[in-house]
N, C-alpha and C. Protein backbone atom coordinates (compact mmCIF):
# COMPACT_ATOMS: atom_id res chain seq x y z
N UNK A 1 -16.38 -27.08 -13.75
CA UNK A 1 -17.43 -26.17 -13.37
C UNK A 1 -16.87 -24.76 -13.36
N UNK A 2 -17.68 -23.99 -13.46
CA UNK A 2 -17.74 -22.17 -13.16
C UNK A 2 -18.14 -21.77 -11.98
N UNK A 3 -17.34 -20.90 -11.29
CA UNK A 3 -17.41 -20.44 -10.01
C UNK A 3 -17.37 -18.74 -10.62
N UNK A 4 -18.24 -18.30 -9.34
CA UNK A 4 -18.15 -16.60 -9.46
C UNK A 4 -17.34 -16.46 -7.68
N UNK A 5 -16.51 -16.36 -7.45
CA UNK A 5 -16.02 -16.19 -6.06
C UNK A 5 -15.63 -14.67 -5.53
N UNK A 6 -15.77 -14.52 -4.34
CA UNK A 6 -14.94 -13.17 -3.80
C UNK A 6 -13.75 -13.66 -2.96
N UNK A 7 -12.74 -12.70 -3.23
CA UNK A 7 -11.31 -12.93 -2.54
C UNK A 7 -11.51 -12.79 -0.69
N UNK A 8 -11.51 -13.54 0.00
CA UNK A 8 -11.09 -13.21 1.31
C UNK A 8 -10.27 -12.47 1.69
N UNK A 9 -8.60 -12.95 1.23
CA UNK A 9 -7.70 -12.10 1.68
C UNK A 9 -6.83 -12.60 0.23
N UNK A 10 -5.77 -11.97 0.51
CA UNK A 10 -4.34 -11.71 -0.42
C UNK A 10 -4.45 -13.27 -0.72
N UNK A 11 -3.75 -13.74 -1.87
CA UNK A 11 -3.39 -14.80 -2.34
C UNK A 11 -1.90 -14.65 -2.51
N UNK A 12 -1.53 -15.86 -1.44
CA UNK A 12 -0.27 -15.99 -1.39
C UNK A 12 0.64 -17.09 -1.65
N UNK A 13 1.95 -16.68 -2.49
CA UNK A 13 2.55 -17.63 -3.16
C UNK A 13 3.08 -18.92 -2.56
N UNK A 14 3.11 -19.86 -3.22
CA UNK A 14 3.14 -21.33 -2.69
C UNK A 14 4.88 -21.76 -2.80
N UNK A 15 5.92 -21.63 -1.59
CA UNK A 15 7.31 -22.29 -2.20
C UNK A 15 8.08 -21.51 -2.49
N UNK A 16 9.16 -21.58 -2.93
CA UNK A 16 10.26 -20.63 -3.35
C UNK A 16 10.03 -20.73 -4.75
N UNK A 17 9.31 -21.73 -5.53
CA UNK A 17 8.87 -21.80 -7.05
C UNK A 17 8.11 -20.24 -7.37
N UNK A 18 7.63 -19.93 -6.97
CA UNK A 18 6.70 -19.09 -6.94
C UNK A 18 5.53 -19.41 -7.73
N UNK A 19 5.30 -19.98 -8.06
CA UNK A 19 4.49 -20.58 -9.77
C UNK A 19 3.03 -20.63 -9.34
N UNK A 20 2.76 -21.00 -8.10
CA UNK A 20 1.35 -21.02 -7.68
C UNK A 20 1.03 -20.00 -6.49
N UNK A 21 -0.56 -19.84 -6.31
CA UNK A 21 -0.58 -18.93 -4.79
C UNK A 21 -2.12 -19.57 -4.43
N UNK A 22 -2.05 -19.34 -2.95
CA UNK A 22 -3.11 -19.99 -2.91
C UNK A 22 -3.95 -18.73 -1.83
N UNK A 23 -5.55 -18.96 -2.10
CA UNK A 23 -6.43 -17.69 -1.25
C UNK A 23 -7.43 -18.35 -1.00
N UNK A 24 -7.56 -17.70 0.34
CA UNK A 24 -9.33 -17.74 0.87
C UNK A 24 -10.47 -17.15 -0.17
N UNK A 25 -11.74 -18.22 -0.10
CA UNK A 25 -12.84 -17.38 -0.66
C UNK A 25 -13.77 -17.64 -1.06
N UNK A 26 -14.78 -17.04 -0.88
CA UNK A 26 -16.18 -17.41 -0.78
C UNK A 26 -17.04 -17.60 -1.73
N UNK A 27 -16.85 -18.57 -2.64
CA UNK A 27 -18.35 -18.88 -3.79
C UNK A 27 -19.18 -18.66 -3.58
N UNK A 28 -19.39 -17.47 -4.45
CA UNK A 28 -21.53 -17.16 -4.86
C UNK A 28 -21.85 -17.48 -5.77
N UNK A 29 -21.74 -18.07 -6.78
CA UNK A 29 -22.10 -18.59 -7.67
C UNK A 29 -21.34 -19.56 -8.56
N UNK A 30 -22.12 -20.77 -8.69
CA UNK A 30 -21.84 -21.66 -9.24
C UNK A 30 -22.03 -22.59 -10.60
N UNK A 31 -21.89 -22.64 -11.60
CA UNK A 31 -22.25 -23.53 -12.83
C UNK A 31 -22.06 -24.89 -13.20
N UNK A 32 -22.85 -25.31 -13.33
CA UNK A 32 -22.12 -26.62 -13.72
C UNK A 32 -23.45 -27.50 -14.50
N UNK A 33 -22.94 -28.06 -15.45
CA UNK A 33 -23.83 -28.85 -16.25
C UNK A 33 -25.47 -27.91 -16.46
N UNK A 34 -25.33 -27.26 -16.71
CA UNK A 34 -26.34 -25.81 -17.43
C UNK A 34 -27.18 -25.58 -16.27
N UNK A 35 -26.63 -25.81 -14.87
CA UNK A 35 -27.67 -25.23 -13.85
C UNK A 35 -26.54 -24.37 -13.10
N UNK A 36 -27.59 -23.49 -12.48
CA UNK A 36 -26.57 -21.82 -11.76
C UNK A 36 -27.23 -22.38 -10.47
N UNK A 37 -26.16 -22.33 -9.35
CA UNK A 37 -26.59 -22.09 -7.78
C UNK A 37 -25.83 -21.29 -7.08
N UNK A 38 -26.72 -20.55 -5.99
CA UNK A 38 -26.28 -19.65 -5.47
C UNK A 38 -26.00 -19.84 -4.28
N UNK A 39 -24.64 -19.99 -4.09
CA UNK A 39 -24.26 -20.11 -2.36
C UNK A 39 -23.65 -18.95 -1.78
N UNK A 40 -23.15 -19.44 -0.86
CA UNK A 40 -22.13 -18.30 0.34
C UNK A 40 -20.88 -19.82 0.76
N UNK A 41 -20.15 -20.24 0.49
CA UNK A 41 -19.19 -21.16 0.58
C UNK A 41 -18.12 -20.85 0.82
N UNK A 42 -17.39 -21.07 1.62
CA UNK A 42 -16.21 -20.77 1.78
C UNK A 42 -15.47 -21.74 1.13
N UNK A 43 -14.07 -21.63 0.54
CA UNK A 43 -13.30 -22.32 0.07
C UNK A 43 -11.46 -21.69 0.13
N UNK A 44 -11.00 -22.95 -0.34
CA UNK A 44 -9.25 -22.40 -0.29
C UNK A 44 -9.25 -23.01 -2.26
N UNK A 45 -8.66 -21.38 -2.62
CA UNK A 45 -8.62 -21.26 -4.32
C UNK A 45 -6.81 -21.70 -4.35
N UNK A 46 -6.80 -22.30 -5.00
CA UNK A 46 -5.40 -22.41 -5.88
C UNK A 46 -5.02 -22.21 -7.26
N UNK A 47 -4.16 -21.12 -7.63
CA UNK A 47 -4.11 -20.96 -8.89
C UNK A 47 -2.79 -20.04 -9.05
N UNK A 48 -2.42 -20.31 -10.79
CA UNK A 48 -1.43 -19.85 -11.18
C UNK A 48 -1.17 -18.05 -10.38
N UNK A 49 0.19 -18.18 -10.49
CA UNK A 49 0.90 -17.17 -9.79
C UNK A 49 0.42 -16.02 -10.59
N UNK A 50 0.77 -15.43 -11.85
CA UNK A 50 0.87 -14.81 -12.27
C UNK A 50 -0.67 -14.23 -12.78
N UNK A 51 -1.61 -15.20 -12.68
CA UNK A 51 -3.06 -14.86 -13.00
C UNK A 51 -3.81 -14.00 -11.36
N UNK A 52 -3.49 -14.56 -9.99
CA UNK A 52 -4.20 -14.42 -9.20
C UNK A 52 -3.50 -13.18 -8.23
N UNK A 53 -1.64 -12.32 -8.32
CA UNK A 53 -0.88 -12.49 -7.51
C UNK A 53 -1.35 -11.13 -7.00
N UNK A 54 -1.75 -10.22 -8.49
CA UNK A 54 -2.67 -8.95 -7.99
C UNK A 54 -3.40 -8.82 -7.64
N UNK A 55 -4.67 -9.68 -7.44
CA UNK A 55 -5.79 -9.60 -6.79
C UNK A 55 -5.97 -9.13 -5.65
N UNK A 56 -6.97 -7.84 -5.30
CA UNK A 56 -7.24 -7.49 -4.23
C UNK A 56 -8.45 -8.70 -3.03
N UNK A 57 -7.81 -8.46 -1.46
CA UNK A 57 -9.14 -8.97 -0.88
C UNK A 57 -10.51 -8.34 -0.99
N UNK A 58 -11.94 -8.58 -1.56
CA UNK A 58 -12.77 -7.93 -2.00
C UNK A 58 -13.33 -8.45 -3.20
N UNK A 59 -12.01 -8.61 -4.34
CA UNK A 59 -12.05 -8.73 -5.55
C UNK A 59 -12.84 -10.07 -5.85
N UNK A 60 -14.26 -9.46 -6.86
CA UNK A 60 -15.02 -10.76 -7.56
C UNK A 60 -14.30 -11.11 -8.93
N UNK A 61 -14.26 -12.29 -9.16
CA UNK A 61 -13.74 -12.98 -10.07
C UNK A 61 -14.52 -14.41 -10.66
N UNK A 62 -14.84 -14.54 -12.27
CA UNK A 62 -15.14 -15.64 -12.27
C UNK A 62 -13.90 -16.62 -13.22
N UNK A 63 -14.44 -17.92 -12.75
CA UNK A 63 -12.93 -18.99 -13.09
C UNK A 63 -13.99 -20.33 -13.16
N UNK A 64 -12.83 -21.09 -14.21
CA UNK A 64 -13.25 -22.27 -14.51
C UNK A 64 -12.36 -23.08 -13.41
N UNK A 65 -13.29 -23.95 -12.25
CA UNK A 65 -11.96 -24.89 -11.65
C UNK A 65 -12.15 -26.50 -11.31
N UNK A 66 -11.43 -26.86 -10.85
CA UNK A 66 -11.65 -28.30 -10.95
C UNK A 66 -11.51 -28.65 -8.79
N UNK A 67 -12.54 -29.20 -8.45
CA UNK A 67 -12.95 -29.05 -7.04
C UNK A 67 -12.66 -30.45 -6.33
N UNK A 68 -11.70 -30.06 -5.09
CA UNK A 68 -11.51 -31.15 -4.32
C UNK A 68 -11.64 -31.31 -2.91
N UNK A 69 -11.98 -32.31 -2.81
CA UNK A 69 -12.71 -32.72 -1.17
C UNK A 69 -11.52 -31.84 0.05
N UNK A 70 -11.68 -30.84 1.20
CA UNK A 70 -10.82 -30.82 1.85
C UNK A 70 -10.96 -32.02 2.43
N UNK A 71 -9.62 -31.78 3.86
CA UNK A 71 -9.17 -32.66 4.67
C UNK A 71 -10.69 -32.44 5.64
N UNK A 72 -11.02 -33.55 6.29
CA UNK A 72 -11.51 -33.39 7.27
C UNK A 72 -11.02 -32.32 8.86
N UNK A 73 -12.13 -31.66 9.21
CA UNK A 73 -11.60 -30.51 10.08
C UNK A 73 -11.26 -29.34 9.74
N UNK A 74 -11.24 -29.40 8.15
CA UNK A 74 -10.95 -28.26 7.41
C UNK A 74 -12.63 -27.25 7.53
N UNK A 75 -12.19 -25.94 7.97
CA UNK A 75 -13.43 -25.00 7.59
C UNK A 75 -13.52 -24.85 6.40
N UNK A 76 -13.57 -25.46 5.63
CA UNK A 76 -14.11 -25.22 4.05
C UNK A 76 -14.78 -26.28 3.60
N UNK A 77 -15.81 -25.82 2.45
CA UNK A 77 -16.78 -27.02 1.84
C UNK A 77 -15.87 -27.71 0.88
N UNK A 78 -14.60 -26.85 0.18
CA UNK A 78 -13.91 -27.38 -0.99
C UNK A 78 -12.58 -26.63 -1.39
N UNK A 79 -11.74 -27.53 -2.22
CA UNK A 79 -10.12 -26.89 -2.32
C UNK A 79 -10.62 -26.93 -4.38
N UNK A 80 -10.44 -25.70 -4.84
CA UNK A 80 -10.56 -25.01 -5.82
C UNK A 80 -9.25 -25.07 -6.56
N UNK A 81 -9.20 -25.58 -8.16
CA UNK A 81 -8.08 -25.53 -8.72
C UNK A 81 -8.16 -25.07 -9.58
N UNK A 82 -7.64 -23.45 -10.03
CA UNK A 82 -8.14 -22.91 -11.42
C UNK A 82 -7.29 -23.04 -12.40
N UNK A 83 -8.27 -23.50 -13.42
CA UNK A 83 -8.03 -24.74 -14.92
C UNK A 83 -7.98 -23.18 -15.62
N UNK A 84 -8.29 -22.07 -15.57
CA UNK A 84 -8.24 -20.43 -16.50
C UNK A 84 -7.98 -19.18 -15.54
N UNK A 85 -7.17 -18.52 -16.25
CA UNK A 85 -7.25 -17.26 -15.65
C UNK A 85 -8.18 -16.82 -15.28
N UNK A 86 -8.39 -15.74 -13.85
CA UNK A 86 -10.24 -15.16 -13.83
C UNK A 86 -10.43 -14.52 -14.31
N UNK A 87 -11.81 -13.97 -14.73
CA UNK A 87 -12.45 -13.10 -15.50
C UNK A 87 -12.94 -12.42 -14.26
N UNK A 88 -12.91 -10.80 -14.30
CA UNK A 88 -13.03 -9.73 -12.98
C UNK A 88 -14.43 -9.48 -13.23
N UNK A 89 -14.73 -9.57 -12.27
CA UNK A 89 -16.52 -9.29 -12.00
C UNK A 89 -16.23 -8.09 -11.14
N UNK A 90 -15.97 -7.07 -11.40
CA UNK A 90 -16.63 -5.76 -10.59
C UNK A 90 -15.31 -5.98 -10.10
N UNK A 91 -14.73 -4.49 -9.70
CA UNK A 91 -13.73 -3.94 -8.50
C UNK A 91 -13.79 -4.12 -7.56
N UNK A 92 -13.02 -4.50 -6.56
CA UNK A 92 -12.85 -4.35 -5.03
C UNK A 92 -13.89 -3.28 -4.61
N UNK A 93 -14.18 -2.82 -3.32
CA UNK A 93 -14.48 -1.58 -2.55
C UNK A 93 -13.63 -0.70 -2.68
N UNK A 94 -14.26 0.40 -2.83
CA UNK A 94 -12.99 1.44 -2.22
C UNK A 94 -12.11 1.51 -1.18
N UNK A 95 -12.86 0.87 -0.37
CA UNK A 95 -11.44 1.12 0.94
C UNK A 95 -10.29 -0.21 0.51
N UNK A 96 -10.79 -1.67 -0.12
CA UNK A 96 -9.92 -2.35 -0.38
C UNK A 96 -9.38 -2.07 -1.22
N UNK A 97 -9.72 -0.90 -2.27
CA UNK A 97 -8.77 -0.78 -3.32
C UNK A 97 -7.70 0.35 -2.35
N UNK A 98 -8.08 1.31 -1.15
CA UNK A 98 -7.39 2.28 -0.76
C UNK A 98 -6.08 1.66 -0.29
N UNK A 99 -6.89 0.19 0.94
CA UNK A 99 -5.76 -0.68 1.20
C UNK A 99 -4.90 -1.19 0.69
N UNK A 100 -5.40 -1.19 -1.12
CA UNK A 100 -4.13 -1.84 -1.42
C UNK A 100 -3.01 -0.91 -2.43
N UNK A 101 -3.36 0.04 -2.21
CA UNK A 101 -2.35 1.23 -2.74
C UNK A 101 -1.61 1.82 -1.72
N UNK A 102 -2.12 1.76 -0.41
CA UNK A 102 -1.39 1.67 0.89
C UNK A 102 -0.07 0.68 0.74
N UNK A 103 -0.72 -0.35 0.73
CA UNK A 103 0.29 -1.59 1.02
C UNK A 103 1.17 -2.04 -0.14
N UNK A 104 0.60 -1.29 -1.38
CA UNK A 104 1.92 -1.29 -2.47
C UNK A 104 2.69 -0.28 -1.88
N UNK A 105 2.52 1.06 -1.60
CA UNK A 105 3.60 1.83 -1.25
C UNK A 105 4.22 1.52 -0.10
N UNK A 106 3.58 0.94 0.69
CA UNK A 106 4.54 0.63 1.92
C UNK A 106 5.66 -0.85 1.27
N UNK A 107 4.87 -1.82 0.46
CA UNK A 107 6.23 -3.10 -0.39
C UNK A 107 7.26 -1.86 -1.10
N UNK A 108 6.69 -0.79 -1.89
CA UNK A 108 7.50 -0.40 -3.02
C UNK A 108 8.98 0.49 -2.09
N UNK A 109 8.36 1.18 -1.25
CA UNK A 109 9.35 1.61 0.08
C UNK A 109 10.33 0.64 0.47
N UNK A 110 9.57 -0.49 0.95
CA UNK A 110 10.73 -1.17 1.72
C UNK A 110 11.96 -2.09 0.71
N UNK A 111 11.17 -2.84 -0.58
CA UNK A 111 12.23 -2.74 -1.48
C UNK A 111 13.30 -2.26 -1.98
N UNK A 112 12.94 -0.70 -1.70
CA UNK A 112 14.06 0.47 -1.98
C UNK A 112 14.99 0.62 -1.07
N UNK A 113 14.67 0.32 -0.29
CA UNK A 113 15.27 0.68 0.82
C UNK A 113 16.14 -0.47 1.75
N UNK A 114 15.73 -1.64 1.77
CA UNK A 114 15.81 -2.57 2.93
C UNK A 114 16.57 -3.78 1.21
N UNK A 115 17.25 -4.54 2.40
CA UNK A 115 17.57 -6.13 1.65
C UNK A 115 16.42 -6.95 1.50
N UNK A 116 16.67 -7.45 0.73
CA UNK A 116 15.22 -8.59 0.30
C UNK A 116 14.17 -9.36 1.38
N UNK A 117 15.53 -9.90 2.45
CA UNK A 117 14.82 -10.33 3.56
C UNK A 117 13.96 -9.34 4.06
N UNK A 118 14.47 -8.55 4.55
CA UNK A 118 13.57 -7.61 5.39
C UNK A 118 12.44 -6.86 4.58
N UNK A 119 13.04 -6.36 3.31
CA UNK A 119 11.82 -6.08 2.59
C UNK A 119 10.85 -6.69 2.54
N UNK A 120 10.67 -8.03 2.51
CA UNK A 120 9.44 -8.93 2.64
C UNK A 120 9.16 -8.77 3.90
N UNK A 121 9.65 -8.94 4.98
CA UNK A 121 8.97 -8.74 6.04
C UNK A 121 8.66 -7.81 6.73
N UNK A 122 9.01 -6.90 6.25
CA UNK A 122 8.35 -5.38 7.02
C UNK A 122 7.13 -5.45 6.68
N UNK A 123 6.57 -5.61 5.52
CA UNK A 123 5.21 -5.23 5.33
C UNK A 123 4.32 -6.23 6.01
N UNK A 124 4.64 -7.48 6.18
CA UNK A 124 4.20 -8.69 6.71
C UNK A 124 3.71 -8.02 8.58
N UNK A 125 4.82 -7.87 9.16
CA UNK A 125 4.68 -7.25 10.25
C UNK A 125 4.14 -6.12 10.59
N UNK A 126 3.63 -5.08 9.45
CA UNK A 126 3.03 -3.69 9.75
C UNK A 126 2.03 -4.16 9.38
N UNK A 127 1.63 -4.57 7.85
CA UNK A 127 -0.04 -4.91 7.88
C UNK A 127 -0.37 -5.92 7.78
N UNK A 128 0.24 -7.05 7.77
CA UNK A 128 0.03 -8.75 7.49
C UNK A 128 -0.18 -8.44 5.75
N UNK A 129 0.82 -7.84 4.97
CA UNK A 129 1.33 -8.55 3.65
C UNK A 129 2.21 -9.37 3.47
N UNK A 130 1.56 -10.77 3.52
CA UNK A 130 3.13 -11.52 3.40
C UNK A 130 3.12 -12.02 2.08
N UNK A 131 3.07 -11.53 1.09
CA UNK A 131 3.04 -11.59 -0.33
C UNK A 131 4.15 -11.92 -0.47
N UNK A 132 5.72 -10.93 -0.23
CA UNK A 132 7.13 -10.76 -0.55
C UNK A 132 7.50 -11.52 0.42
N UNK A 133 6.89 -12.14 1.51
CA UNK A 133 7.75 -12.96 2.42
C UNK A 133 8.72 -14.03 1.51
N UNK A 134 10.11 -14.33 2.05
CA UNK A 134 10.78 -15.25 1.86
C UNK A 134 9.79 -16.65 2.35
N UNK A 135 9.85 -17.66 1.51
CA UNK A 135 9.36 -18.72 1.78
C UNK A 135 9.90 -19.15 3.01
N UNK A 136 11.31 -19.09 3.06
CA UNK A 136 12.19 -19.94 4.10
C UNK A 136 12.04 -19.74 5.07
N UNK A 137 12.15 -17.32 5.71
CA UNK A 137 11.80 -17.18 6.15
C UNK A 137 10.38 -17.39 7.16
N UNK A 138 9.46 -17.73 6.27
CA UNK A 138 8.14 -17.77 6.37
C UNK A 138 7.86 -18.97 7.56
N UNK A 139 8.56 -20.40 6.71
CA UNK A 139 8.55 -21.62 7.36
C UNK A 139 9.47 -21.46 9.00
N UNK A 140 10.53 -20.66 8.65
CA UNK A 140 11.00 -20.46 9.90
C UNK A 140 10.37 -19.71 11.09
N UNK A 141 9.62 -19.34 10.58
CA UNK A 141 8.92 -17.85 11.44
C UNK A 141 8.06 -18.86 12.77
N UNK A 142 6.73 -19.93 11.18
CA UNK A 142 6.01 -21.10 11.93
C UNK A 142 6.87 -21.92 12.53
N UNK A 143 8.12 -22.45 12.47
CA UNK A 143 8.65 -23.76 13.21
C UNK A 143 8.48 -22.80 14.39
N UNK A 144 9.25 -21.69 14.17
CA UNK A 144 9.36 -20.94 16.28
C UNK A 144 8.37 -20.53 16.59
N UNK A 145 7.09 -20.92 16.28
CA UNK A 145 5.93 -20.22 17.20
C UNK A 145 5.68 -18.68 16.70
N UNK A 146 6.01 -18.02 15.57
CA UNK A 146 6.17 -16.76 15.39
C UNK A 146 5.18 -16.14 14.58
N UNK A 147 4.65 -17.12 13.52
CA UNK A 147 4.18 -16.87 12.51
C UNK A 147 2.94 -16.07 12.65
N UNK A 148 2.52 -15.38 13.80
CA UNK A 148 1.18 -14.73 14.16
C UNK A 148 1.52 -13.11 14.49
N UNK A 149 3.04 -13.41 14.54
CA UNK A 149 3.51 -11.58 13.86
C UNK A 149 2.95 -11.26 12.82
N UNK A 150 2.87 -12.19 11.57
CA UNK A 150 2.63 -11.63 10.76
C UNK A 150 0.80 -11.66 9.78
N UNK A 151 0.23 -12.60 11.19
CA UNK A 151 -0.91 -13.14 10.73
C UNK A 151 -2.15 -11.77 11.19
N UNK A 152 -1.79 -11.34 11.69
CA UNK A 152 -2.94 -10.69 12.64
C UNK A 152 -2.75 -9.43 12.08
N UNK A 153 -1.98 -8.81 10.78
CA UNK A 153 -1.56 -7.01 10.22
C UNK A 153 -1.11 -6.68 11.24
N UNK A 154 0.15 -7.21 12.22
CA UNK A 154 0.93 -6.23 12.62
C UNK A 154 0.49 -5.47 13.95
N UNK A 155 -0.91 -5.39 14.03
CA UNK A 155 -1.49 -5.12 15.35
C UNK A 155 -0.63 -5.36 16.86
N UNK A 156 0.12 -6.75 16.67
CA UNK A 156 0.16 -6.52 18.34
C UNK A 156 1.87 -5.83 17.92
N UNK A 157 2.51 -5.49 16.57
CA UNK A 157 3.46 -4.81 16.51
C UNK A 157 3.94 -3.15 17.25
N UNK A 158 2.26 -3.34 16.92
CA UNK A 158 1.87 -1.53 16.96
C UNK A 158 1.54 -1.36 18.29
């Protein structure tokens, strides 16, 4: 089937592979077998790294994917697997495109500046980009109860 979806938030990479990333996001439109429906759906998208890694939150996109039942308890109607790169339906907003020229210069800064570790996590902790997070890091952050430094943009940092 064909999905027209909007990005929730950042799509973020799956593993130290890097090869996949996975994002929140909301289907409005749907295809399948020559009929169009129009929902509001929330879903969790999975798809190649290198097709999804720029995507702004905001960003409409349509994609061919292949749809699977979540877990029960899951807030979502469905887990999304994209079978094609997306095709961009319209730009972000302006302020999400502002946000995310913000938050490249604040990654492109701390790269320059900082070791790898920390480079990933500065931005994680100032605005909740955890794009560059170390995976390892990442998992370590959740085993200690931590991982909401970086969930919430940094807010209770500030």
């Amino acid at each position: 089937m064909t999905v027209v979806l909007e990005l929730d938030g950042d799509p973020h990479v799956l593993g130290a592979g890097a090869g996949r990333v996975v994002a929140d996001a909301t289907v409005t439109r749907l295809e399948a077998d020559g009929t169009t429906f129009s929902l509001d759906a929330d879903v969790v998208l999975f798809g190649a790294a290198d097709d999804w890694r720029g995507l702004l939150p905001g960003q409409r996109a349509q994609v061919r994917v292949r749809a699977g039942v979540p877990r029960a308890g899951d807030d979502v109607v469905a887990l999304l697997s994209a079978r094609a790169p997306p095709r961009l339906v319209g730009d972000p907003g302006r302020v999400q495109q502002a946000a995310g020229s913000l938050r490249a210069a604040l990654a492109d800064s701390a790269r320059r500046v900082l070791e790898p570790p920390a480079a990933g996590l500065l931005p994680g902790l100032v605005v909740g980009d955890t794009r560059a997070l170390d995976p390892v890091l990442e998992e370590d952050f959740r085993r200690a109860g931590l991982a909401h430094l970086t969930a919430v943009s940094g807010a209770n940092v500030g």
